[in-house]
C-alpha atoms as a PDB file:
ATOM      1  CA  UNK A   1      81.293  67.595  97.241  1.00  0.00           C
ATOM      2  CA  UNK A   2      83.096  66.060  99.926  1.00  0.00           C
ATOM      3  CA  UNK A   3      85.715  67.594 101.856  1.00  0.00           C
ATOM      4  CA  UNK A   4      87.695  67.206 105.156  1.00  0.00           C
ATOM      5  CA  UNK A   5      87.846  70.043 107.918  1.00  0.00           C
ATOM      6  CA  UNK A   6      91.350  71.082 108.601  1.00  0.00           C
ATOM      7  CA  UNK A   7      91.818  71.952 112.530  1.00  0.00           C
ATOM      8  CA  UNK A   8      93.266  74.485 114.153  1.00  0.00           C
ATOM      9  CA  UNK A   9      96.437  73.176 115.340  1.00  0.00           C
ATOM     10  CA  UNK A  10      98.767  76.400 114.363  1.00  0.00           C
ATOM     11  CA  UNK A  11      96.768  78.847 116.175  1.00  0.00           C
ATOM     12  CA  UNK A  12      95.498  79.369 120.321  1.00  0.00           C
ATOM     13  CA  UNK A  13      94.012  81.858 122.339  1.00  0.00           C
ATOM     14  CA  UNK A  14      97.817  82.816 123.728  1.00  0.00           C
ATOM     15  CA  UNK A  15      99.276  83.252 120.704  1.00  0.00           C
ATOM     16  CA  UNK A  16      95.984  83.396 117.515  1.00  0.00           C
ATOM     17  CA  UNK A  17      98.235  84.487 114.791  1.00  0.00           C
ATOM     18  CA  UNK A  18     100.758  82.042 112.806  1.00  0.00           C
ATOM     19  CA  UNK A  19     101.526  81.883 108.710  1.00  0.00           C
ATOM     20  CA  UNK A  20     103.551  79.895 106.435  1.00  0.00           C
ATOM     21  CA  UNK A  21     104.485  78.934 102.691  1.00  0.00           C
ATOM     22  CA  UNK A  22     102.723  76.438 100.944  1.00  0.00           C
ATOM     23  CA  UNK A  23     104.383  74.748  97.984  1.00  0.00           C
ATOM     24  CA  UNK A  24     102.255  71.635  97.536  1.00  0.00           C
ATOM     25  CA  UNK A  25     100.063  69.503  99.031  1.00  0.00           C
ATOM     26  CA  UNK A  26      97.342  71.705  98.671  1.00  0.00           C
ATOM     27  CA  UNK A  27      95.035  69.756  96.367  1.00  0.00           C
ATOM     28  CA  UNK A  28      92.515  67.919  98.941  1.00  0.00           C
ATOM     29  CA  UNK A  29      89.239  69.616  98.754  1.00  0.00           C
ATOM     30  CA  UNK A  30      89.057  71.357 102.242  1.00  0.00           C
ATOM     31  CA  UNK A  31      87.159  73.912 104.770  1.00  0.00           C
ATOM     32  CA  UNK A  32      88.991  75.809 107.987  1.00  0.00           C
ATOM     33  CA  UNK A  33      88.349  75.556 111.551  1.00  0.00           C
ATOM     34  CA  UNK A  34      90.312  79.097 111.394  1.00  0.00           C
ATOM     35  CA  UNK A  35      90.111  82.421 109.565  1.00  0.00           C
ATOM     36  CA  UNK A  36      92.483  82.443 106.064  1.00  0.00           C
ATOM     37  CA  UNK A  37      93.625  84.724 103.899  1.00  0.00           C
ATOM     38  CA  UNK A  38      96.371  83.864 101.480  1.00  0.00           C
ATOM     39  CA  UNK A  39      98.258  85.602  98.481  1.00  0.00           C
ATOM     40  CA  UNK A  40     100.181  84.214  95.766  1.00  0.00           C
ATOM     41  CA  UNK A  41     104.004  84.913  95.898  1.00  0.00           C
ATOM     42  CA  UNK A  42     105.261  82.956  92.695  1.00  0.00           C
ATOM     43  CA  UNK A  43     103.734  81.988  90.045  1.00  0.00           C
ATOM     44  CA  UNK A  44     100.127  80.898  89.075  1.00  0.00           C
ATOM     45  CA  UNK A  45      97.979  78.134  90.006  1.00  0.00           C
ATOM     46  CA  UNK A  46      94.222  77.296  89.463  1.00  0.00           C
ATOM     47  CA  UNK A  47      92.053  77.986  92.453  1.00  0.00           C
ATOM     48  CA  UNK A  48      88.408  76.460  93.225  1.00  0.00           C
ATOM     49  CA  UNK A  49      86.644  78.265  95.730  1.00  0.00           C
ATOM     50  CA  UNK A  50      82.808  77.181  96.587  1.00  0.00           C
ATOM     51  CA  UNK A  51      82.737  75.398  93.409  1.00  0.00           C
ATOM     52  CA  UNK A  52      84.225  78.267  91.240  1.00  0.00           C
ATOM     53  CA  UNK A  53      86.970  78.047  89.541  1.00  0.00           C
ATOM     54  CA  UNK A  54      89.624  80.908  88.512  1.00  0.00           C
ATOM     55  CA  UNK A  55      93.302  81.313  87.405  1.00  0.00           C
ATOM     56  CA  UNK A  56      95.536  82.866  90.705  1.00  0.00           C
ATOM     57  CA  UNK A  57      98.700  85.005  89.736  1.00  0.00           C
ATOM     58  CA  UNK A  58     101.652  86.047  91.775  1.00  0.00           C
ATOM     59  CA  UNK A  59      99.927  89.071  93.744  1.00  0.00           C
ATOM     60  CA  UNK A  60      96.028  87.980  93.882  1.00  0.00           C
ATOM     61  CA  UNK A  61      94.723  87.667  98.048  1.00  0.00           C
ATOM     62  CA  UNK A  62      92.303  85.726  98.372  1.00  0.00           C
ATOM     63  CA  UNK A  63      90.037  85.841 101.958  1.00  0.00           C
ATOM     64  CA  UNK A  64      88.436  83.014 103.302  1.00  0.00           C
ATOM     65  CA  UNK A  65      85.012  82.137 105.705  1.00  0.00           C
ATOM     66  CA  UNK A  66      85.104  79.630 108.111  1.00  0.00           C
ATOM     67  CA  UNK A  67      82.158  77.635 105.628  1.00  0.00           C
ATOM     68  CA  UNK A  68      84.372  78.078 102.181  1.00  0.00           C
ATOM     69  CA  UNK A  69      85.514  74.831 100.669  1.00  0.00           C
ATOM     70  CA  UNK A  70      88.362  75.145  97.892  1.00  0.00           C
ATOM     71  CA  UNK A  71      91.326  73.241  96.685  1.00  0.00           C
ATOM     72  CA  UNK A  72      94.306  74.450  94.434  1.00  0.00           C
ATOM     73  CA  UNK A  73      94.508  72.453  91.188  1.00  0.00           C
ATOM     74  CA  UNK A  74      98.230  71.896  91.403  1.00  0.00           C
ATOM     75  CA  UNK A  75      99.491  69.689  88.467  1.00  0.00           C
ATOM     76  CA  UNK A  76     103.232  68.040  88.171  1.00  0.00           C
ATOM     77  CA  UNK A  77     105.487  70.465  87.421  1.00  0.00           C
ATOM     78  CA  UNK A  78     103.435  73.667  89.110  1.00  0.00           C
ATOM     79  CA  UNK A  79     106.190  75.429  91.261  1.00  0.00           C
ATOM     80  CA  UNK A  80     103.205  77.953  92.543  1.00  0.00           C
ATOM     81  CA  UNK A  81     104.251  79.487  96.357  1.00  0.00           C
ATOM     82  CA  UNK A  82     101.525  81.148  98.474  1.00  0.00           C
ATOM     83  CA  UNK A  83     101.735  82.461 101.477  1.00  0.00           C
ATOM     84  CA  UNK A  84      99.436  81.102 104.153  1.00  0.00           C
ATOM     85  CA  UNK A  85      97.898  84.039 107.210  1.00  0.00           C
ATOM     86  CA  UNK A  86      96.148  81.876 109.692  1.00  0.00           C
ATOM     87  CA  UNK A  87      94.070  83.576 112.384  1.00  0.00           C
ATOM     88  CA  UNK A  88      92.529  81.928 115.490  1.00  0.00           C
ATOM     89  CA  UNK A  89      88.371  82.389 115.394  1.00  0.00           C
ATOM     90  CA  UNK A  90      88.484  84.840 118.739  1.00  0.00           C
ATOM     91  CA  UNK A  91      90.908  87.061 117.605  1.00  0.00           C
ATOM     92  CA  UNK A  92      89.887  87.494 114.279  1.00  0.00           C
ATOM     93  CA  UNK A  93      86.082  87.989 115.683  1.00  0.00           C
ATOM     94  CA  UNK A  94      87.739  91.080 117.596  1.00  0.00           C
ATOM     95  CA  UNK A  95      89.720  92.320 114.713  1.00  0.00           C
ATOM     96  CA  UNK A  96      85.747  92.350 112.586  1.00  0.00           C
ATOM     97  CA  UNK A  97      83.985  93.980 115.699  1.00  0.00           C
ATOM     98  CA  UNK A  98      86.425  96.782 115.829  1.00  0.00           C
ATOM     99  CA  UNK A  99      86.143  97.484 112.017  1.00  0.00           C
ATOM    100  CA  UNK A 100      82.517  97.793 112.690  1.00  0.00           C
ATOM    101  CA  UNK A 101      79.485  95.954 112.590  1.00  0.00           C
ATOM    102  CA  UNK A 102      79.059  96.782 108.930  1.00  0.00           C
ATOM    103  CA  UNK A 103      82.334  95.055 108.124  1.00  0.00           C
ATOM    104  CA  UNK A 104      81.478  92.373 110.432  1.00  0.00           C
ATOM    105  CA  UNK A 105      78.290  91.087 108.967  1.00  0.00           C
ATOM    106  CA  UNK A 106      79.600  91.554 105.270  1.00  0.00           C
ATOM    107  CA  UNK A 107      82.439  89.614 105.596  1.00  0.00           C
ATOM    108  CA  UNK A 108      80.510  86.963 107.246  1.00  0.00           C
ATOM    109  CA  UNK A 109      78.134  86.692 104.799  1.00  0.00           C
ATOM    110  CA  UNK A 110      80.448  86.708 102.049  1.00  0.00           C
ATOM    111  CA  UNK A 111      79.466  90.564 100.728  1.00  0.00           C
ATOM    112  CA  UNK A 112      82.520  91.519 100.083  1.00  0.00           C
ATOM    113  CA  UNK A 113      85.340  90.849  97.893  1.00  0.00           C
ATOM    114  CA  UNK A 114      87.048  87.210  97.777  1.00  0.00           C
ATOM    115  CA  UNK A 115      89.678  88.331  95.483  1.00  0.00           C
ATOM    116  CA  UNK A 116      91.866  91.419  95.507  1.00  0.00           C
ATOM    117  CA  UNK A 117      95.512  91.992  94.149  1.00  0.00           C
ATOM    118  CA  UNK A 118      98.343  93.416  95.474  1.00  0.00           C
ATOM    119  CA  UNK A 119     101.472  95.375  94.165  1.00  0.00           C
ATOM    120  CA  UNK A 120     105.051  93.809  94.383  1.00  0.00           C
ATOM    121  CA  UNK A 121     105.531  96.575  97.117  1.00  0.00           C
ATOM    122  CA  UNK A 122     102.706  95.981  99.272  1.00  0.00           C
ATOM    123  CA  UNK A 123     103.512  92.042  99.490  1.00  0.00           C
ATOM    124  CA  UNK A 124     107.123  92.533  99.843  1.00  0.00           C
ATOM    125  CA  UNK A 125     105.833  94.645 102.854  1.00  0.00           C
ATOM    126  CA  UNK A 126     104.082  92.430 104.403  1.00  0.00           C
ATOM    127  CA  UNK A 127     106.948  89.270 103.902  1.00  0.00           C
ATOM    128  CA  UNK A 128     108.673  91.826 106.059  1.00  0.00           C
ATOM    129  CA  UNK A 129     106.431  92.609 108.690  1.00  0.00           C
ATOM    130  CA  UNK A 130     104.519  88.646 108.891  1.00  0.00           C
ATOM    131  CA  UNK A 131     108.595  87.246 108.889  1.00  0.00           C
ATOM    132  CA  UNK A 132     109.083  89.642 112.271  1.00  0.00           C
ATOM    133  CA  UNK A 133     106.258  88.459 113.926  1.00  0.00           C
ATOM    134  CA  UNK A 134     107.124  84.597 113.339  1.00  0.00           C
ATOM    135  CA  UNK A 135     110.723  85.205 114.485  1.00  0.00           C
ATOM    136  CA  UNK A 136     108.985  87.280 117.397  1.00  0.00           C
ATOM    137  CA  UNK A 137     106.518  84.689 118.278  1.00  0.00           C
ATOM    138  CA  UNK A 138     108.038  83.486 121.754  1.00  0.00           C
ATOM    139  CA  UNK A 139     107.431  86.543 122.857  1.00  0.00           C
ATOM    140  CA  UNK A 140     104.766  86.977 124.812  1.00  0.00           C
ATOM    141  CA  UNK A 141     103.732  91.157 125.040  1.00  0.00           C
ATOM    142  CA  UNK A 142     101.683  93.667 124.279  1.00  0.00           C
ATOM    143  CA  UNK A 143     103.652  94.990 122.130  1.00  0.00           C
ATOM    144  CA  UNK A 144     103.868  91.875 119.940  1.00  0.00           C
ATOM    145  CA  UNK A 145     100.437  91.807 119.847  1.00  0.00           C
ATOM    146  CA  UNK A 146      99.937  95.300 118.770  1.00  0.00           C
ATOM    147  CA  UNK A 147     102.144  95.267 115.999  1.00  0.00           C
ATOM    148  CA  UNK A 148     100.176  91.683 114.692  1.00  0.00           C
ATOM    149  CA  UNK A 149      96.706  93.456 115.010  1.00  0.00           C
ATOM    150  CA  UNK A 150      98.163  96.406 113.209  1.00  0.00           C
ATOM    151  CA  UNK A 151      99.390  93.940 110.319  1.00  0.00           C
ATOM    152  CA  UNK A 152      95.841  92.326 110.187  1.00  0.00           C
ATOM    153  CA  UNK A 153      93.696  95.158 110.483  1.00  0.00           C
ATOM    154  CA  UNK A 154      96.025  96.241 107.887  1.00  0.00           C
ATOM    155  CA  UNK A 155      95.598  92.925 105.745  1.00  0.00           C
ATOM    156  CA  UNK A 156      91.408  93.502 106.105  1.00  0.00           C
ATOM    157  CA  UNK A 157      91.540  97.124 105.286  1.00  0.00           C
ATOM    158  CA  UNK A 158      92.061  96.232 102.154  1.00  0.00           C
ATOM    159  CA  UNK A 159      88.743  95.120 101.733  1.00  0.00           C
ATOM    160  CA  UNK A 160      87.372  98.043 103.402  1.00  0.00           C
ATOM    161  CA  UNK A 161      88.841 100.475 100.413  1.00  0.00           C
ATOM    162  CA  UNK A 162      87.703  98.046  98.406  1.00  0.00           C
ATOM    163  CA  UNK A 163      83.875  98.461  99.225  1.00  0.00           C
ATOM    164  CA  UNK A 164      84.831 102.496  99.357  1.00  0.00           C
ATOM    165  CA  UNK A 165      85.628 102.538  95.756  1.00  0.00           C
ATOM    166  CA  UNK A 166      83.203 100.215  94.679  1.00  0.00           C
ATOM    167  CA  UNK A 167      80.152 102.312  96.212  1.00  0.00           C
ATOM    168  CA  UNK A 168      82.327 105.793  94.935  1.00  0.00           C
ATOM    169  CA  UNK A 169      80.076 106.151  92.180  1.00  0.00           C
ATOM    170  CA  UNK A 170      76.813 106.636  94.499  1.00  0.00           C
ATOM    171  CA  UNK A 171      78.503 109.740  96.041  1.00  0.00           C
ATOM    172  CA  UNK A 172      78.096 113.217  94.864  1.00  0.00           C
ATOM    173  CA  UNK A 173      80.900 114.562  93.141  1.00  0.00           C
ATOM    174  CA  UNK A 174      81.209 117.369  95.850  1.00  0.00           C
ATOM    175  CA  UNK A 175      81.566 114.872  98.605  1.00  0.00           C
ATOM    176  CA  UNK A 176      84.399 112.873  96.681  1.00  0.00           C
ATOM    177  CA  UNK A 177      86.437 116.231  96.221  1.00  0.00           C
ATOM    178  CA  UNK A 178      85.920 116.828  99.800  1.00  0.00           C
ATOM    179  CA  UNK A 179      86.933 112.879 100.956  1.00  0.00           C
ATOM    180  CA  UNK A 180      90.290 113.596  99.142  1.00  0.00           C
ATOM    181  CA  UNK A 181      90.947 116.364 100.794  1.00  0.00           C
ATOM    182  CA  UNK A 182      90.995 114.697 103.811  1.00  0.00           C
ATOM    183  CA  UNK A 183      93.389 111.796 102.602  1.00  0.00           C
ATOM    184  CA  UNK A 184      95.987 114.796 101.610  1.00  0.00           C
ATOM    185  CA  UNK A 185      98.970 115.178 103.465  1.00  0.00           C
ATOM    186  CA  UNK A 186      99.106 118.648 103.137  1.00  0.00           C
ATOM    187  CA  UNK A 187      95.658 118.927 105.134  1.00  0.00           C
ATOM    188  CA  UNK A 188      96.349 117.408 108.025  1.00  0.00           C
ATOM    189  CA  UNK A 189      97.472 119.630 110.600  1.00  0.00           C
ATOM    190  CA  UNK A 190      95.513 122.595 109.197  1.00  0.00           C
ATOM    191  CA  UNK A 191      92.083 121.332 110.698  1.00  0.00           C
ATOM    192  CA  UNK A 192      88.532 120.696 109.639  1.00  0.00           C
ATOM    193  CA  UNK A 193      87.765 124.808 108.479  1.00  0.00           C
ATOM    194  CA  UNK A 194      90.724 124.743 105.626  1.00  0.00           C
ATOM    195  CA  UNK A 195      89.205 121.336 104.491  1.00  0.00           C
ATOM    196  CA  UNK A 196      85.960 122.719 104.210  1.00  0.00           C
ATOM    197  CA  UNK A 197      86.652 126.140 102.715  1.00  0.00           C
ATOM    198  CA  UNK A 198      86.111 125.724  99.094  1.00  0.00           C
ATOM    199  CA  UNK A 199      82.799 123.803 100.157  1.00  0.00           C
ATOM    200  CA  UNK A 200      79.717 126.458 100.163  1.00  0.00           C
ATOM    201  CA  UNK A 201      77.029 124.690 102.229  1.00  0.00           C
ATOM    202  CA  UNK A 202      76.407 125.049 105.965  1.00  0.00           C
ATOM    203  CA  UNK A 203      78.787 123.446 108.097  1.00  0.00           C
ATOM    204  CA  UNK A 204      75.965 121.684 109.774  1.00  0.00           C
ATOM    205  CA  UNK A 205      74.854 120.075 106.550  1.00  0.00           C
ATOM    206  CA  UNK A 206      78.380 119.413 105.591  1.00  0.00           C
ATOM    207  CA  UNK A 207      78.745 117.669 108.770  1.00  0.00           C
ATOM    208  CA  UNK A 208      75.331 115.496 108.781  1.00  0.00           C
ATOM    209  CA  UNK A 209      75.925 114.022 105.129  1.00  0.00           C
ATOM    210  CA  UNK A 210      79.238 113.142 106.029  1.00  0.00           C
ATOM    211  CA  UNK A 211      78.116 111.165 108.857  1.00  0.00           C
ATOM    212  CA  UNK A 212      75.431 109.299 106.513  1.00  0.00           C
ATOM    213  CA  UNK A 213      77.962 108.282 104.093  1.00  0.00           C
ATOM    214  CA  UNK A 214      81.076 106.805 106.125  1.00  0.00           C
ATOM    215  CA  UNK A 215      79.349 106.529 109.329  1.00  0.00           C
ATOM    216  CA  UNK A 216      81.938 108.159 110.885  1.00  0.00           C
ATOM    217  CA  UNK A 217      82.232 112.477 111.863  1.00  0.00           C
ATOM    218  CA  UNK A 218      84.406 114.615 110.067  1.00  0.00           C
ATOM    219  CA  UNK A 219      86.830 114.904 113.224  1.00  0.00           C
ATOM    220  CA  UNK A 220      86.483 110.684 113.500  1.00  0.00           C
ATOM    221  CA  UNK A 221      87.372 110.228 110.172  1.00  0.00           C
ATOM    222  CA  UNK A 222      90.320 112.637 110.166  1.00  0.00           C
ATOM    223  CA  UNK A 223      91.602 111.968 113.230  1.00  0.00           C
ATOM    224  CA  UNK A 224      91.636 108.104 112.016  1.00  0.00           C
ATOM    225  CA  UNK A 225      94.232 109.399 109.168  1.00  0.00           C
ATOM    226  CA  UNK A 226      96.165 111.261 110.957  1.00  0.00           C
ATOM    227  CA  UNK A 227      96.461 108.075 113.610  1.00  0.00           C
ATOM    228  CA  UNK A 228      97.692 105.838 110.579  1.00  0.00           C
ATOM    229  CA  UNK A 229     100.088 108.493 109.442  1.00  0.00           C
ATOM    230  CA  UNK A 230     101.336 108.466 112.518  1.00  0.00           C
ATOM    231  CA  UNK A 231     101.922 104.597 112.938  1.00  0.00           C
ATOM    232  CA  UNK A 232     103.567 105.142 109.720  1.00  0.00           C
ATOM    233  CA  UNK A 233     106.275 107.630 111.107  1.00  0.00           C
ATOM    234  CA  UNK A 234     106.565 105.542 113.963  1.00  0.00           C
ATOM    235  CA  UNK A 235     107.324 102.803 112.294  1.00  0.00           C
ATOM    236  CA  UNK A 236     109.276 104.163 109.385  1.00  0.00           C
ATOM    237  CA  UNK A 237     111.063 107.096 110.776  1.00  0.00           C
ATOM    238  CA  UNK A 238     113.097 108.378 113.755  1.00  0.00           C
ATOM    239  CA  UNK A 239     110.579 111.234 114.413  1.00  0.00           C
ATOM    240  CA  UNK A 240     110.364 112.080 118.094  1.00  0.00           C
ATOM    241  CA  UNK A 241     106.762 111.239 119.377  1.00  0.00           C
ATOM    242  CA  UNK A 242     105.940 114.918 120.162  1.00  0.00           C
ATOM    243  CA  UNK A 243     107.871 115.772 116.211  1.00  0.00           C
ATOM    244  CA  UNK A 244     105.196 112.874 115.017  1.00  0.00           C
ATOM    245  CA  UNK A 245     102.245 113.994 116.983  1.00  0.00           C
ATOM    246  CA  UNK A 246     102.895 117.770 115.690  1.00  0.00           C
ATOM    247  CA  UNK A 247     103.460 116.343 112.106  1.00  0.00           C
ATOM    248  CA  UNK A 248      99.894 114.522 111.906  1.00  0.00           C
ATOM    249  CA  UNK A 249      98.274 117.664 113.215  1.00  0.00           C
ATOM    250  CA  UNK A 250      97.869 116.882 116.775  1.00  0.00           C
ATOM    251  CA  UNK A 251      98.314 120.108 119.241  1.00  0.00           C
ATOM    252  CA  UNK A 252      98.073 117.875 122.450  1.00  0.00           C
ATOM    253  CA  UNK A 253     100.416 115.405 123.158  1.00  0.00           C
ATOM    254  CA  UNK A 254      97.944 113.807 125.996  1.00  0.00           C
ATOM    255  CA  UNK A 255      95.285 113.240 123.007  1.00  0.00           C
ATOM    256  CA  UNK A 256      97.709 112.279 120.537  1.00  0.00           C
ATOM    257  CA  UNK A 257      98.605 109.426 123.448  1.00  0.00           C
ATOM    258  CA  UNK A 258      94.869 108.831 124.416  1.00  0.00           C
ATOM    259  CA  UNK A 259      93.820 108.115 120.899  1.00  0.00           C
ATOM    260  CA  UNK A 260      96.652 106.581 119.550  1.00  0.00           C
ATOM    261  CA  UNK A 261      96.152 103.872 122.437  1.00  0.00           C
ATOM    262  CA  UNK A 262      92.510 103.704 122.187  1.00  0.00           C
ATOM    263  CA  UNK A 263      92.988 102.332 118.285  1.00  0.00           C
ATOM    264  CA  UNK A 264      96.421 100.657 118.355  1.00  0.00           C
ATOM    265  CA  UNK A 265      95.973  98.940 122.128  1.00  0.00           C
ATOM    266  CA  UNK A 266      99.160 100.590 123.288  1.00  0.00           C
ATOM    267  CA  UNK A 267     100.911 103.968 123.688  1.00  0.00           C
ATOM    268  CA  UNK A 268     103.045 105.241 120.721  1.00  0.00           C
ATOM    269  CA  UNK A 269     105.959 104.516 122.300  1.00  0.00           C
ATOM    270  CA  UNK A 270     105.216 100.693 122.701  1.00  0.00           C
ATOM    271  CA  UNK A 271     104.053 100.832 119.181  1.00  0.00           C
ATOM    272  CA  UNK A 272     107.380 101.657 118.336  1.00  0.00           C
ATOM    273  CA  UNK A 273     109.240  99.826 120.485  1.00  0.00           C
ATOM    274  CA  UNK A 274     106.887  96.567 118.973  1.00  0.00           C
ATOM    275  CA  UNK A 275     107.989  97.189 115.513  1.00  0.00           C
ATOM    276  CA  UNK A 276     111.890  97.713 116.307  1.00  0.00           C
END
């Protein structure tokens, strides 16, 4: 089939993030020079992707490789919007290599989900947020950048629970009780022994199988949700930092700082600050 290459003209090292509506013109038979993902805000429209073809509705996000070729099959008439996420190749190789090499390789080698859908409130969300960081986009900060890596890594995780739920049925039914617990609000600040108490095996075994099946430890893992409830708060609420840090179950401010920074690139205050 032949196709053209589309450059990367929206897109640069200083500023790797840009995104915009598409209404038409969308037809020619294409691959990227950039990373894409998309979503469908009105209507529906067919979609060819690698030579398959499928029916797109408003909600369905669709993520592509730099070596997918697809066109829309837009007739006269289709009124179809989707909304266009454009990523430069650097920064969305650093946004893969900090969701782990796992995640890395699958996504290049097309292992994971093309196709997921989203609820009305999830993509009126993220109008919101992507519509900040356009009208933001002369800015040139850390802060700026934060709160775009936070929407993409955001954007990607989606995937991520996607392959969680899809391998949910190779888990043992006590580990699954025990994963929830952790994703419970009520658990957070209480700590890893009040997770574990209805759980009868050693701690140590607990622990190791853990490990094997998310590749992360117990206090990794729970620290990571009690780091995106706390981006949450900060974003959504006017929670001190110390309220938010004691909320999420952190007893040391200094850690609460040190880790927050270590996964968002800047302090919880800047975080904020970003997002305001």
């Amino acid at each position: 089939m032949d196709y053209v290459i589309l450059d990367d003209w929206m897109t640069s090292p200083e500023h790797p993030f840009n995104s915009k509506i598409t209404e038409y013109g969308d037809e020619v038979v294409h691959k990227h020079q950039f990373y894409e993902i998309f979503y469908i805000l009105e209507g529906s429209i067919g979609h060819v992707l690698n030579g398959e073809a499928r029916t797109l509705h408003a909600g369905d996000m669709v993520f592509l490789n730099l070596d997918d070729i697809h066109y829309f099959e837009r007739v006269e008439g289709n009124t179809c919007k989707h909304r266009d996420i454009i990523m430069h190749t650097d920064f969305f190789d650093s946004l893969s290599s900090f969701l782990g090499d796992d995640f890395k390789y699958a996504y290049h080698n097309n292992l994971l989900p093309k196709v997921l859908s989203l609820s009305l409130e999830q993509m009126e969300d993220y109008e919101h947020r992507i519509t900040n960081a356009i009208l933001t986009a002369s800015i040139k900060s850390e802060y700026r950048m934060a709160s775009i890596r936070a929407l993409c890594i955001c954007l990607l995780n989606h995937l991520v629970e996607e392959r969680i739920r899809h391998n949910d049925t190779y888990y043992p039914m006590w580990f699954r009780e025990l994963l929830g617990r952790f994703h419970m609000n009520e658990f957070l600040r209480v700590g890893l022994d009040d997770i574990l108490k209805p759980f009868h095996f050693n701690k140590s075994y607990l622990c190791r199988r853990f490990r094997q099946y998310t590749g992360y430890t117990m206090t990794e893992y729970l620290n990571q949700i009690r780091l995106q409830q706390a981006a949450f708060q900060l974003q959504y609420t006017d929670n001190t930092i110390l309220s938010v840090c004691n909320n999420v179950g952190f007893s040391s401010v200094s850690y609460f700082n040190k880790l927050f920074k270590q996964t968002y690139g800047v302090s919880p205050k800047c975080f904020r600050k970003s997002q305001k």
